[in-house]
C-alpha atoms as a PDB file:
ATOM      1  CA  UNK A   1       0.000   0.000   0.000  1.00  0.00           C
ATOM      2  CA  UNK A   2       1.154   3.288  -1.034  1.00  0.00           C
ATOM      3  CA  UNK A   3       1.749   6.032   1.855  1.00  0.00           C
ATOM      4  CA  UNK A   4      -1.331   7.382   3.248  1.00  0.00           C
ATOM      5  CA  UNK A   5      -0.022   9.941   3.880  1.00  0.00           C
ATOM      6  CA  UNK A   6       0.166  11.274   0.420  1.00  0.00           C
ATOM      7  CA  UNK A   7      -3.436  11.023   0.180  1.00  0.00           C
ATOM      8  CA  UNK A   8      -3.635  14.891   2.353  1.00  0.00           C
ATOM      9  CA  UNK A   9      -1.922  17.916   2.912  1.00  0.00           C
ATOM     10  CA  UNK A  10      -1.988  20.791   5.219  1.00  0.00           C
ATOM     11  CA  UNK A  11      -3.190  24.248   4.800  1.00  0.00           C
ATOM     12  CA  UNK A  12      -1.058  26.578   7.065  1.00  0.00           C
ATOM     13  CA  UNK A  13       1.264  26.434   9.400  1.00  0.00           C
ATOM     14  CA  UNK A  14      -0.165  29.005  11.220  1.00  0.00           C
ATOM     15  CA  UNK A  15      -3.660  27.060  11.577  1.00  0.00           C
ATOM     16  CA  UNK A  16      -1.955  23.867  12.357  1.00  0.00           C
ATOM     17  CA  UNK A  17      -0.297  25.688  15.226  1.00  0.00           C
ATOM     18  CA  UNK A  18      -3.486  26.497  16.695  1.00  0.00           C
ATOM     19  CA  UNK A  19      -5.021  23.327  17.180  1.00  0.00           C
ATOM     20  CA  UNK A  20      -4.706  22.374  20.708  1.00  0.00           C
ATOM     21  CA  UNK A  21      -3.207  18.863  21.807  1.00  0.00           C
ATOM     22  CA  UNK A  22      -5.682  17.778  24.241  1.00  0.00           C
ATOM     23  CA  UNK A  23      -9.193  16.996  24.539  1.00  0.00           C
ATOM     24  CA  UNK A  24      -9.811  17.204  20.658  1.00  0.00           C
ATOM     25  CA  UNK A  25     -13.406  15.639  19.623  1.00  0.00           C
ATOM     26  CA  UNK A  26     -13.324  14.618  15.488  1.00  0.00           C
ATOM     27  CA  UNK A  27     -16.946  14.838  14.084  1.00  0.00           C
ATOM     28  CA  UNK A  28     -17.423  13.516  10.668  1.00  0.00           C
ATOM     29  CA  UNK A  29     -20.033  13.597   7.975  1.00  0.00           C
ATOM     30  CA  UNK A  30     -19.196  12.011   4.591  1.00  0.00           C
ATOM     31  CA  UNK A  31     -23.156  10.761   3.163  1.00  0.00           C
ATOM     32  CA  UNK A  32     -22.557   7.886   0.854  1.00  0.00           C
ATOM     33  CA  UNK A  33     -24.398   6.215  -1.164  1.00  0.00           C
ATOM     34  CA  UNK A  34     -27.574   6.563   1.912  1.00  0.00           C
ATOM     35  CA  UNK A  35     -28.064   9.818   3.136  1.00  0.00           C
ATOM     36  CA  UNK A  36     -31.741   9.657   3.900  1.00  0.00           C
ATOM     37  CA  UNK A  37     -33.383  13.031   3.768  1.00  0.00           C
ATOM     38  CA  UNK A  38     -30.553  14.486   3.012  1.00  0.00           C
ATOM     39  CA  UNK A  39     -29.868  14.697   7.037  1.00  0.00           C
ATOM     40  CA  UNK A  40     -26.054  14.163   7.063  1.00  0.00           C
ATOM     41  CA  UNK A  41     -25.532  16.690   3.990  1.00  0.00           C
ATOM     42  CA  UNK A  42     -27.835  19.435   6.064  1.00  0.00           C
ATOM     43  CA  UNK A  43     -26.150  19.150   9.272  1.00  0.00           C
ATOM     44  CA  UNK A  44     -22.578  19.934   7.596  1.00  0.00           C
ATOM     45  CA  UNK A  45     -24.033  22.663   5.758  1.00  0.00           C
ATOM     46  CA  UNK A  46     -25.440  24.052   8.821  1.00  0.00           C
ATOM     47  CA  UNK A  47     -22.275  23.233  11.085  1.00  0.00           C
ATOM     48  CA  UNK A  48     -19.780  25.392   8.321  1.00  0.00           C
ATOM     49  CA  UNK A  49     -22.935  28.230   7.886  1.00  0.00           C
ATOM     50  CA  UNK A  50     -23.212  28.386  12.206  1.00  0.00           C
ATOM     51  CA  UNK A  51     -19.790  27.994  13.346  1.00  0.00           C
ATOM     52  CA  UNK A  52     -16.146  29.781  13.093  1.00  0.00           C
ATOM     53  CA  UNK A  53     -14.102  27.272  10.574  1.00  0.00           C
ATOM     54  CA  UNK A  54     -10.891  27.329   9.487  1.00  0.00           C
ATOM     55  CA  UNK A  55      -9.571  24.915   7.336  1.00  0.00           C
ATOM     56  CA  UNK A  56      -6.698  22.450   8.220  1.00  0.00           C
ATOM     57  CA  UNK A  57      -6.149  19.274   6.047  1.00  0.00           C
ATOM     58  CA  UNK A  58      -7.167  18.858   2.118  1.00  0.00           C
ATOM     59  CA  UNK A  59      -7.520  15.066   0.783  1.00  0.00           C
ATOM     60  CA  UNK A  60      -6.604  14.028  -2.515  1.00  0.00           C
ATOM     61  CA  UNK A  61      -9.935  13.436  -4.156  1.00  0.00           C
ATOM     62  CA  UNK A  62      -8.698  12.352  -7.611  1.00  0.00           C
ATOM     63  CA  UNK A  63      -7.468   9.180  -5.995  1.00  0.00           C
ATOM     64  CA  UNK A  64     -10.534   8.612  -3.630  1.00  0.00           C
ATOM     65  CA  UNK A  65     -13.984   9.231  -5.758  1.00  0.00           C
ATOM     66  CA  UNK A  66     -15.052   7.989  -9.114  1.00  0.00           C
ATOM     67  CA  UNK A  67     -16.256  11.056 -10.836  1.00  0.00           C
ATOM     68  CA  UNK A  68     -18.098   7.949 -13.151  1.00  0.00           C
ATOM     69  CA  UNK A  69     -20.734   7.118 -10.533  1.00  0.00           C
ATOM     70  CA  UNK A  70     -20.882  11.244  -8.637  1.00  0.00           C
ATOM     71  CA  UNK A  71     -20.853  13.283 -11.582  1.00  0.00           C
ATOM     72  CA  UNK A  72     -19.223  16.752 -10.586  1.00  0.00           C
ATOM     73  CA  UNK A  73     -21.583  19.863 -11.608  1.00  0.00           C
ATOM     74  CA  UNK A  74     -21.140  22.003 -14.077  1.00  0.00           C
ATOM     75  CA  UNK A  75     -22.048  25.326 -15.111  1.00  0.00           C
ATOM     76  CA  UNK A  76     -22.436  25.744 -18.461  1.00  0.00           C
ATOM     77  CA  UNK A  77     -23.597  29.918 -20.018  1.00  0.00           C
ATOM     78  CA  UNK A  78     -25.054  29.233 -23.132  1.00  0.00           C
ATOM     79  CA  UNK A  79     -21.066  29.512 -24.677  1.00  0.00           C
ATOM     80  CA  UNK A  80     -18.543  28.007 -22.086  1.00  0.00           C
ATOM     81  CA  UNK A  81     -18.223  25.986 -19.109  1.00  0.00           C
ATOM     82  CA  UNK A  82     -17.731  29.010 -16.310  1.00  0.00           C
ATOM     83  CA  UNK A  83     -17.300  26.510 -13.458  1.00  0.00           C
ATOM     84  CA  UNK A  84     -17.085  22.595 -12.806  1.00  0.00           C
ATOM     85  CA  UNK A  85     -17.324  22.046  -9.039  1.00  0.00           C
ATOM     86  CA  UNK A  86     -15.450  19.029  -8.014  1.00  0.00           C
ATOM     87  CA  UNK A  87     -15.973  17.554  -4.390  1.00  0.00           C
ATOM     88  CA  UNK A  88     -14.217  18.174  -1.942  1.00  0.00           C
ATOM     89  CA  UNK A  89     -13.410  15.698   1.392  1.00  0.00           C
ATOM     90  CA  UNK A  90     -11.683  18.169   4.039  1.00  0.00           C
ATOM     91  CA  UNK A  91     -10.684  18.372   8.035  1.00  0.00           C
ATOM     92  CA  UNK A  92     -11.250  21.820   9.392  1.00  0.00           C
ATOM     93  CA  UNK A  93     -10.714  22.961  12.979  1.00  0.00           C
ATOM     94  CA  UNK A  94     -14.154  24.281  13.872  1.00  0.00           C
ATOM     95  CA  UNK A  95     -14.948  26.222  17.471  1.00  0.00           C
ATOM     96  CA  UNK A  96     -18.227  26.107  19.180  1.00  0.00           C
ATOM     97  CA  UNK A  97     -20.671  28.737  20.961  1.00  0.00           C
ATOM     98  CA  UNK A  98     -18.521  28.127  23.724  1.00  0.00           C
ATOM     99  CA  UNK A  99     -15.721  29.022  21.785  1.00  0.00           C
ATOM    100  CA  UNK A 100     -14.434  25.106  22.482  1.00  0.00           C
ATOM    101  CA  UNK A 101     -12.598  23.539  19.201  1.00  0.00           C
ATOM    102  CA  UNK A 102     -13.127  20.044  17.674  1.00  0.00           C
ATOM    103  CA  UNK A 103     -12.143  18.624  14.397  1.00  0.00           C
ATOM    104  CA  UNK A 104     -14.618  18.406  11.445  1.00  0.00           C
ATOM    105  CA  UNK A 105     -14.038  15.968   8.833  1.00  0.00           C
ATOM    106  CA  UNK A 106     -17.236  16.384   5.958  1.00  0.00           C
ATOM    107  CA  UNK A 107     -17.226  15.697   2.414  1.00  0.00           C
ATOM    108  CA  UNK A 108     -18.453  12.503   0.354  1.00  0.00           C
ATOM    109  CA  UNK A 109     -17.664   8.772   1.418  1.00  0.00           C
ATOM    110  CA  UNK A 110     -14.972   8.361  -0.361  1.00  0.00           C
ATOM    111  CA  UNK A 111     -15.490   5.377  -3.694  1.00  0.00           C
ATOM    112  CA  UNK A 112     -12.043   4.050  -3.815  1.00  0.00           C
ATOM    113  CA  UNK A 113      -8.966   3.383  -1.641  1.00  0.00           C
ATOM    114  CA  UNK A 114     -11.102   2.915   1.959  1.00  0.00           C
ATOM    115  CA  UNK A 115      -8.155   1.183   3.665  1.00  0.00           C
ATOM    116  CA  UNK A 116      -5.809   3.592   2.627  1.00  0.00           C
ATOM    117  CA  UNK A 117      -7.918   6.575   3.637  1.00  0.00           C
ATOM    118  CA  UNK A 118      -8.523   4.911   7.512  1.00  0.00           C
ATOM    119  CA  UNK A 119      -4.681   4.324   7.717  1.00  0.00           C
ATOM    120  CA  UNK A 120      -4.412   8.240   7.064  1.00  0.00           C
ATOM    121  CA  UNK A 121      -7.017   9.290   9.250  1.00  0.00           C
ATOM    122  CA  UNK A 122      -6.155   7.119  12.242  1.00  0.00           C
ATOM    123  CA  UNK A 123      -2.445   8.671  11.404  1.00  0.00           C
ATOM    124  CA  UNK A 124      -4.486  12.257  11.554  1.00  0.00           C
ATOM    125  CA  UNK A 125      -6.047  11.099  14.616  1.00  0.00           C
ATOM    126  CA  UNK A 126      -2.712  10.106  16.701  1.00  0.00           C
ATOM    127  CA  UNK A 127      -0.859  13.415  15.007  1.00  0.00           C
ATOM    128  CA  UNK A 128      -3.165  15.815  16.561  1.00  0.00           C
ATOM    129  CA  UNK A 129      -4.035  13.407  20.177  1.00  0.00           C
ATOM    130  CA  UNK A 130      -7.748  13.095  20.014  1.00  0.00           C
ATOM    131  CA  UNK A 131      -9.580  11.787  22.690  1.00  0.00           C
ATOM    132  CA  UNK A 132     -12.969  10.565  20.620  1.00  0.00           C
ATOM    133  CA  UNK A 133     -14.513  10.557  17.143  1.00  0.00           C
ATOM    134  CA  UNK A 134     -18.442  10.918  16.935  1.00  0.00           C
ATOM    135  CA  UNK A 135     -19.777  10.261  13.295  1.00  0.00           C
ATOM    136  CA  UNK A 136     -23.296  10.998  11.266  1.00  0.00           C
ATOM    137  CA  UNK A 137     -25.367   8.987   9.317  1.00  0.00           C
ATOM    138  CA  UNK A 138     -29.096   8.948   8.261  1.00  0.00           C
ATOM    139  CA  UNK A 139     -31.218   6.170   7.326  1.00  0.00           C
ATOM    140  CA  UNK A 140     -34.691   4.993   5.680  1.00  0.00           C
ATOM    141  CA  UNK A 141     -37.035   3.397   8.294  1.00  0.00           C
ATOM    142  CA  UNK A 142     -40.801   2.559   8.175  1.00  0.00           C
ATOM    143  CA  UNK A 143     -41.666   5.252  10.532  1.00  0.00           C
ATOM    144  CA  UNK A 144     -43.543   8.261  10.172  1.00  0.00           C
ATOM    145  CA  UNK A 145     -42.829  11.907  10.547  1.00  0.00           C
ATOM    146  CA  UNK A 146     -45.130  12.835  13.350  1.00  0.00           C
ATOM    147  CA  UNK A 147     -43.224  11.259  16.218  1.00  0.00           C
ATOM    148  CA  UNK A 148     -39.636  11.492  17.374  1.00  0.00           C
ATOM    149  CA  UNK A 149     -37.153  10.851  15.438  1.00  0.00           C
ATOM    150  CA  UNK A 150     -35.316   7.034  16.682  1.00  0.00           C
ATOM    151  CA  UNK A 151     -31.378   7.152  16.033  1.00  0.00           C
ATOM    152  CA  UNK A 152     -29.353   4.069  16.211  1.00  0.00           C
ATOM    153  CA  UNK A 153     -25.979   4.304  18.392  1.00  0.00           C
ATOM    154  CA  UNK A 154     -23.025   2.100  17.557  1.00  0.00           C
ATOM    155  CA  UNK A 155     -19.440   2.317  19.233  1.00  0.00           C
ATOM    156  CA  UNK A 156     -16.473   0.419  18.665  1.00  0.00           C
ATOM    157  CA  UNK A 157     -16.527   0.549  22.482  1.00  0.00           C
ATOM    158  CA  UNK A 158     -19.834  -0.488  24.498  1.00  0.00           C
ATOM    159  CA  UNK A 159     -19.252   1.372  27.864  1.00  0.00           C
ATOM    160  CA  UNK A 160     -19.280   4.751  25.257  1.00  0.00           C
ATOM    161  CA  UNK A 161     -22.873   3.882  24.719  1.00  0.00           C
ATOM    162  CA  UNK A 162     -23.468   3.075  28.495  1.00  0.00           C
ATOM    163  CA  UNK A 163     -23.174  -0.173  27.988  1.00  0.00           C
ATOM    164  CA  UNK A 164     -20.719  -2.910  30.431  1.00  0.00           C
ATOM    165  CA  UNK A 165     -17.890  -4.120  28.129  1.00  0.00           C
ATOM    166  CA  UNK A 166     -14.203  -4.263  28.294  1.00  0.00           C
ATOM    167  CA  UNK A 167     -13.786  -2.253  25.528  1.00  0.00           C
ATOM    168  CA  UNK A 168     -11.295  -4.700  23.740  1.00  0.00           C
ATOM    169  CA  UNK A 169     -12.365  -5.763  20.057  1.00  0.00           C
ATOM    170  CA  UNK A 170     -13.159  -9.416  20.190  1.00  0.00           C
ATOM    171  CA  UNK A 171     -11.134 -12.219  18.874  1.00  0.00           C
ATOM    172  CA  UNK A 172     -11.257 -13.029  15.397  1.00  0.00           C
ATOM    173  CA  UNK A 173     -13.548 -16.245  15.226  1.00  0.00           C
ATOM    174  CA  UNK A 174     -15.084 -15.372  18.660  1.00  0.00           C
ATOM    175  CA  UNK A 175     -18.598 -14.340  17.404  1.00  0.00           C
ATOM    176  CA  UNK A 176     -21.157 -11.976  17.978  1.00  0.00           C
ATOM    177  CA  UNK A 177     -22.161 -11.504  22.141  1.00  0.00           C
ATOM    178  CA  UNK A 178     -24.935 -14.215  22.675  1.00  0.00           C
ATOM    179  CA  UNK A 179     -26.866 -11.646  24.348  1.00  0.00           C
ATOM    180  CA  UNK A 180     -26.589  -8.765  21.450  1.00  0.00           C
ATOM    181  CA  UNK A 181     -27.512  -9.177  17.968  1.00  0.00           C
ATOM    182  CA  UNK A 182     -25.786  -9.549  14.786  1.00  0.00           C
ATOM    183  CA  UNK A 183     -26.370  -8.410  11.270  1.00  0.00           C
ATOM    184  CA  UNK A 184     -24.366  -8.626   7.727  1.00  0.00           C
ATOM    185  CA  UNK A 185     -25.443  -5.412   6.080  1.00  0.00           C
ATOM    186  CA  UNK A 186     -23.706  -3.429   2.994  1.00  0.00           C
ATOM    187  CA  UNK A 187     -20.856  -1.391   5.443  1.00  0.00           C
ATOM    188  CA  UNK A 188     -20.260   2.442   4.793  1.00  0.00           C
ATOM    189  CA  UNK A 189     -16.937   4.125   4.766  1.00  0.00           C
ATOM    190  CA  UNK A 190     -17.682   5.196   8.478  1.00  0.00           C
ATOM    191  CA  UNK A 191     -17.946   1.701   9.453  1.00  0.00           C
ATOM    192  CA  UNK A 192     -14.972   0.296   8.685  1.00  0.00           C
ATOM    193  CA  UNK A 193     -13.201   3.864   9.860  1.00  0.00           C
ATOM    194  CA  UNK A 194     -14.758   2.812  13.468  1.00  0.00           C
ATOM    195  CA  UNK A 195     -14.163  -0.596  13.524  1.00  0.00           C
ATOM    196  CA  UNK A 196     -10.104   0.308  12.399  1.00  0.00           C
ATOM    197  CA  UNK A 197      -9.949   3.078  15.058  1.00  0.00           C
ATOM    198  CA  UNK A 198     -11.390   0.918  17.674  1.00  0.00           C
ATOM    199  CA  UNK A 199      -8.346  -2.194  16.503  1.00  0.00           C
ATOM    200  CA  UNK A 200      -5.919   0.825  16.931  1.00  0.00           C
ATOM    201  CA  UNK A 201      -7.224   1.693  20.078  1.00  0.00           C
ATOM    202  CA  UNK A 202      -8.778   4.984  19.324  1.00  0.00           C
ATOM    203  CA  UNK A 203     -12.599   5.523  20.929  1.00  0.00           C
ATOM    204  CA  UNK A 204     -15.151   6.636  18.412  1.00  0.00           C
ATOM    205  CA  UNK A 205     -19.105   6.096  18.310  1.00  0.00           C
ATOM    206  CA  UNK A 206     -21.947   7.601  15.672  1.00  0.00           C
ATOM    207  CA  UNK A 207     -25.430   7.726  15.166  1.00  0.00           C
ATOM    208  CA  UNK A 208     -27.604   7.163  12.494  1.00  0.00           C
ATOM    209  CA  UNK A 209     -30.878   8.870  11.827  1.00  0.00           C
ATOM    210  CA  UNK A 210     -34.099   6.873  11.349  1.00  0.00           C
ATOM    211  CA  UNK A 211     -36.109   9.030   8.583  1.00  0.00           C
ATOM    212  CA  UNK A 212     -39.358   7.858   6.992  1.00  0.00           C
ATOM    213  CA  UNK A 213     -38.610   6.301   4.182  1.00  0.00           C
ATOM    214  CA  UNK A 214     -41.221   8.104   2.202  1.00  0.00           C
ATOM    215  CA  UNK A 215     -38.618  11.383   2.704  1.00  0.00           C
ATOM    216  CA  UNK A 216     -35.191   9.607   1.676  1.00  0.00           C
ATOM    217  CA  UNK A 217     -35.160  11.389  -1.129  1.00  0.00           C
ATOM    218  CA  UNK A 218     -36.636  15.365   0.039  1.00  0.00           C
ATOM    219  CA  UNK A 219     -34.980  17.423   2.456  1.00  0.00           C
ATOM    220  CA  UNK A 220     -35.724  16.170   6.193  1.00  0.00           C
ATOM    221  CA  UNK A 221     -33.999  19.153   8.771  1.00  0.00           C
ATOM    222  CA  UNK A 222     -35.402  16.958  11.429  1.00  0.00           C
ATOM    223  CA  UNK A 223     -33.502  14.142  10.517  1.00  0.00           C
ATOM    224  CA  UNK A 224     -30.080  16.658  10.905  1.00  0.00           C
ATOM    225  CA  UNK A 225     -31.418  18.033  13.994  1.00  0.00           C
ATOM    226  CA  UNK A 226     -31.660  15.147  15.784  1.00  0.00           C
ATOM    227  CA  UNK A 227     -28.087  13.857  14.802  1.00  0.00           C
ATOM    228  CA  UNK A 228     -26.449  17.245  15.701  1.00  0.00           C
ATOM    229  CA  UNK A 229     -27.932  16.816  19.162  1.00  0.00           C
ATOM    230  CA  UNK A 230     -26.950  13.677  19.693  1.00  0.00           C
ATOM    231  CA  UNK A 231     -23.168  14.891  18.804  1.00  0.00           C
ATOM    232  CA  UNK A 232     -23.221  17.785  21.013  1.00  0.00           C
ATOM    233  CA  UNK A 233     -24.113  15.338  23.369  1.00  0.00           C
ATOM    234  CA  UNK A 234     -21.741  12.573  22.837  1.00  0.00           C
ATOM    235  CA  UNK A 235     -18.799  15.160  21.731  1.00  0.00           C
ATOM    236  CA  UNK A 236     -19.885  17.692  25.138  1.00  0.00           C
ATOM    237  CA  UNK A 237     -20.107  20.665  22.614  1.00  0.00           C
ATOM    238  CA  UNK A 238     -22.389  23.867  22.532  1.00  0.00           C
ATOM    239  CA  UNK A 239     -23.892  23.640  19.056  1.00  0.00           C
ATOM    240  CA  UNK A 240     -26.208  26.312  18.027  1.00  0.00           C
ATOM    241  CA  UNK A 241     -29.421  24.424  16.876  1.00  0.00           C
ATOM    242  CA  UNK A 242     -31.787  26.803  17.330  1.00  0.00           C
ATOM    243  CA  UNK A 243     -31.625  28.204  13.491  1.00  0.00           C
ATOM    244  CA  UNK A 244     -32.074  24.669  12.371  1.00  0.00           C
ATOM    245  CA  UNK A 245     -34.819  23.870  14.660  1.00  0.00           C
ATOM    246  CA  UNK A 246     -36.872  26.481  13.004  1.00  0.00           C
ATOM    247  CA  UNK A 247     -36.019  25.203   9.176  1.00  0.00           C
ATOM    248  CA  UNK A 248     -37.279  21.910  10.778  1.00  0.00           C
ATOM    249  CA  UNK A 249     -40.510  23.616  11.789  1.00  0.00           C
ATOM    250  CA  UNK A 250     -40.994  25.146   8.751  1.00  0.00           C
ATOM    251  CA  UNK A 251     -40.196  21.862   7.028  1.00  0.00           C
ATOM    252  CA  UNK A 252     -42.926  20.082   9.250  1.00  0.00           C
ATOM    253  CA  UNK A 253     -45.390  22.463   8.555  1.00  0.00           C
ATOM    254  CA  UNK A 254     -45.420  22.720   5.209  1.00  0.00           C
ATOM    255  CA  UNK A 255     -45.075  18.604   5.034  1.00  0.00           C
ATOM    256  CA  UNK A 256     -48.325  18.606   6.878  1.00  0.00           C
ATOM    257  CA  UNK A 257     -49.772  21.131   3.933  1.00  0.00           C
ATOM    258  CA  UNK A 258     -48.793  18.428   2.077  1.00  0.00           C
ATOM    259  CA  UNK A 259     -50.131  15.376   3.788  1.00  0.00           C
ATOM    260  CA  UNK A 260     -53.317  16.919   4.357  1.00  0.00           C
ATOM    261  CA  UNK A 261     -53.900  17.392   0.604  1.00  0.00           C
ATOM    262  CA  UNK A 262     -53.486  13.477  -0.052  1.00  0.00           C
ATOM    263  CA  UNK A 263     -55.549  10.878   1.223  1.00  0.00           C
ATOM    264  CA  UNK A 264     -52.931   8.274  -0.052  1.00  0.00           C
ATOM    265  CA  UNK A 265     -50.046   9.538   1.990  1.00  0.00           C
ATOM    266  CA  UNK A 266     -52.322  10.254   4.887  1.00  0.00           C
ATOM    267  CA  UNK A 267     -53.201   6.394   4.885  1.00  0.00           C
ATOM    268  CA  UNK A 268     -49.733   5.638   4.993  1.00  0.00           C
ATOM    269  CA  UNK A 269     -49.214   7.914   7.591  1.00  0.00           C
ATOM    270  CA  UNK A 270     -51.786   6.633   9.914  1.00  0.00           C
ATOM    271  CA  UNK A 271     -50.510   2.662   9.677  1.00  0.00           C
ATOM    272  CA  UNK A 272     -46.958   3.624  10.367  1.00  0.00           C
ATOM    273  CA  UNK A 273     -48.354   5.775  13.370  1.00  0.00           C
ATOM    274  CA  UNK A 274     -50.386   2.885  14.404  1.00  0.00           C
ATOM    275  CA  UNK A 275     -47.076   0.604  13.869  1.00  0.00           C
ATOM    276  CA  UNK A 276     -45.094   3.048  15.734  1.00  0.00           C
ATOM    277  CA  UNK A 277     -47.106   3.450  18.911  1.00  0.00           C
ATOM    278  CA  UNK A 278     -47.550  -0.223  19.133  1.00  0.00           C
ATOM    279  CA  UNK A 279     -43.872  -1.057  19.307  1.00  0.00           C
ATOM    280  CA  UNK A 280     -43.245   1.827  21.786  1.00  0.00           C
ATOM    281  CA  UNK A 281     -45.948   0.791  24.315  1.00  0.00           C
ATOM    282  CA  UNK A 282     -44.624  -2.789  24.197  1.00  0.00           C
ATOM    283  CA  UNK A 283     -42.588  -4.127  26.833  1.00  0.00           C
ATOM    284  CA  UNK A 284     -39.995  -6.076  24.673  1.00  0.00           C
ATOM    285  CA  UNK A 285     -36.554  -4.183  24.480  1.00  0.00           C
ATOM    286  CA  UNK A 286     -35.165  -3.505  20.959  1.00  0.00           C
ATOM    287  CA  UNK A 287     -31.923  -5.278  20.633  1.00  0.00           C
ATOM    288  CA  UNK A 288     -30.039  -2.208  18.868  1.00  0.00           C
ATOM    289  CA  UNK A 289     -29.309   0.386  20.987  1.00  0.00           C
ATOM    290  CA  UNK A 290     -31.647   3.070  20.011  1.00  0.00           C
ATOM    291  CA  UNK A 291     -31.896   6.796  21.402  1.00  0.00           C
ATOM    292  CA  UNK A 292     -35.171   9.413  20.716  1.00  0.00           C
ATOM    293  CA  UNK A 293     -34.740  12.650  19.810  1.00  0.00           C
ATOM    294  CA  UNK A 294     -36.261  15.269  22.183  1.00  0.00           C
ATOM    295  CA  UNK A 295     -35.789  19.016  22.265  1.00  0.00           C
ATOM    296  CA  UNK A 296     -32.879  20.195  24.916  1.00  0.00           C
ATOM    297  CA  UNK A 297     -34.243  22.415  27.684  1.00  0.00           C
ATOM    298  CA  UNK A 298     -32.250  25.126  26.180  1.00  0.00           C
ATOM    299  CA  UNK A 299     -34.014  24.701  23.371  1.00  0.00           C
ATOM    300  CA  UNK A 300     -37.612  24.682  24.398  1.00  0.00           C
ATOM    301  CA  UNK A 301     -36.774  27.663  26.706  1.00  0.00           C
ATOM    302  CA  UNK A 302     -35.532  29.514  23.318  1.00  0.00           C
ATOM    303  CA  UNK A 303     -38.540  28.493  21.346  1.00  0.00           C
ATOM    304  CA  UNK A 304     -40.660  29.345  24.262  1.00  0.00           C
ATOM    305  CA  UNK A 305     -38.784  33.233  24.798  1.00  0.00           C
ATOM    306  CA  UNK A 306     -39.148  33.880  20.907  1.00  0.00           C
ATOM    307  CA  UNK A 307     -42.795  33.030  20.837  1.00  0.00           C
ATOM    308  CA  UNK A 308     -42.894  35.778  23.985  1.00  0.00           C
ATOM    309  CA  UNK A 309     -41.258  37.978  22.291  1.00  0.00           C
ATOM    310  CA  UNK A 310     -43.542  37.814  18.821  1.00  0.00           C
ATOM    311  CA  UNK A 311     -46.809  38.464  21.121  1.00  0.00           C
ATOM    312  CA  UNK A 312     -45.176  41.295  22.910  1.00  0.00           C
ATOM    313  CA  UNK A 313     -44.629  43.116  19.457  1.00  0.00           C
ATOM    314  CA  UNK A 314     -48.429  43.329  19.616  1.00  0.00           C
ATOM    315  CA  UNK A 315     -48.526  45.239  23.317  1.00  0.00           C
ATOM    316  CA  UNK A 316     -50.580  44.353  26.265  1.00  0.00           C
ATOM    317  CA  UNK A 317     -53.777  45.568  24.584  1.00  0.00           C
ATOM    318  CA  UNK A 318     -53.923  43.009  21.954  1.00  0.00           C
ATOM    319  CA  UNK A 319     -52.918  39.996  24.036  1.00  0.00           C
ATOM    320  CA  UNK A 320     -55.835  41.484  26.345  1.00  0.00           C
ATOM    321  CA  UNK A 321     -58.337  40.781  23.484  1.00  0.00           C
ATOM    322  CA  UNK A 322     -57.254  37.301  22.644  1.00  0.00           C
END
């Protein structure tokens, strides 16, 4: 295997100086081939629109995508081509509200060269000491959009999820734990990045987004709200989700516009509710370890101030007459 350490390259000296050498959190995004709802995508967006970013470490993407099977856009003016945006996978130092740093690693799951690209990262990882990596995903479900959004949790150590466990990777051979549950599924880039971090002794943990399937393919906010809570959880950040929880609201209402107008969809709707609600009031425990999301009490008191606010705008009279 080539170096993989030719697959990146710093940006400045004077950024690479400034990222501290303790207590570093690495979040990643990098949709693949499932992004459902587009939630990974939006939360990366939102993360680089929110926060301070400066960028630290460019990847080689001519040796990791096939511009075959993710077609780069291009612009074209009637006459000429005036721009062809390739992708771009890249690790930026990012700062929260708190003005705390962590390590952002977004762009597309790479197509080619995924042991290669781990083998650099965990090298990226040990180079700059950090303590956990917390990674995104979002994915189609049977459930419907009118109750909280379920995330699945995974870590390449249990106790990270809460769970008792040594934290060693198990013998080759060994098998599943008789008491957990095993499943062969098609892996993402992320999966074998956690499972090589955990043989090199690095912690790192993600979460996946359960969005109705019926939205894999439209813009769910939701579906990135609840992961970027979940990470500001997991990676003890401040991230400012306010902003997105109102594109989710407006997202929600105008779905319901929608719903409302189609007796089909609201059919649908209704049996996955029905489904849903019968598997929550059950008593049998899902084997997967699953989390709901639920507003933060930051949040709710935010929501709850702005909608104050808007009223007062009217003055005391007008509330009077309501």
């Amino acid at each position: 295997m080539r170096d993989p350490r030719d697959l990146y390259r710093f940006e400045s000296s004077e950024v690479l100086q400034a990222v501290p050498r303790t207590g570093l959190t690495l979040v990643h995004a990098l949709p693949g081939m499932v992004d459902a709802g587009g939630a990974c995508r939006i939360a990366a967006e939102y993360l680089r629109d929110e926060l301070r970013t400066l960028p630290l470490v460019t990847f080689d993407t001519d040796e990791l995508i096939d511009y075959r099977g993710a077609r780069p856009q291009a612009t074209f003016d009637g006459t000429s081509y005036t721009e062809v945006s390739l992708p771009e996978l890249t690790l930026s130092l990012m700062y929260d509200e708190a003005d705390r740093p962590f390590l952002f690693l977004a762009g597309p799951e790479p197509d080619l060269q995924w042991v290669r690209l781990t083998e650099a990262l965990i090298d990226l990882v040990e180079y700059f000491e950090v303590e956990r990596v917390v990674g995104m995903q979002a994915v189609p479900m049977a459930v419907p959009h009118t109750r909280p959004i379920g995330l699945f949790a995974h870590a390449n150590d249990p106790e990270l999820l809460g769970r008792p466990g040594s934290g060693a990777t198990p013998a080759p051979g060994t098998g599943p734990d008789p008491d957990g549950v095993e499943l062969v599924l098609p892996a993402a880039f992320s999966a074998l990045l956690e499972h090589r971090l955990g043989r090199a002794g690095h912690p790192a943990m993600g979460y996946a987004a359960q969005v109705p399937h019926y939205l894999t393919r439209t813009d769910f906010p939701a579906g990135a709200l609840a992961l970027l809570r979940r990470v500001s959880e997991a990676a003890e950040l401040d991230l400012p989700l306010v902003h997105l929880g109102d594109l989710t609201d407006a997202a929600a209402a105008a779905l319901q516009a929608t719903v409302e107008q189609n007796a089909e969809v609201r059919q649908i709707v209704a049996a996955l509710e029905e489904q849903y609600d019968a598997v929550a009031n059950s008593d049998g425990d899902s084997p997967l370890a699953t989390t709901m999301d639920l507003p933060t009490a930051d949040e709710i008191g935010e929501h709850f101030e702005r909608f104050l606010a808007d009223h007062d705008q009217g003055g005391p009279e007008d509330l009077r007459g309501r």
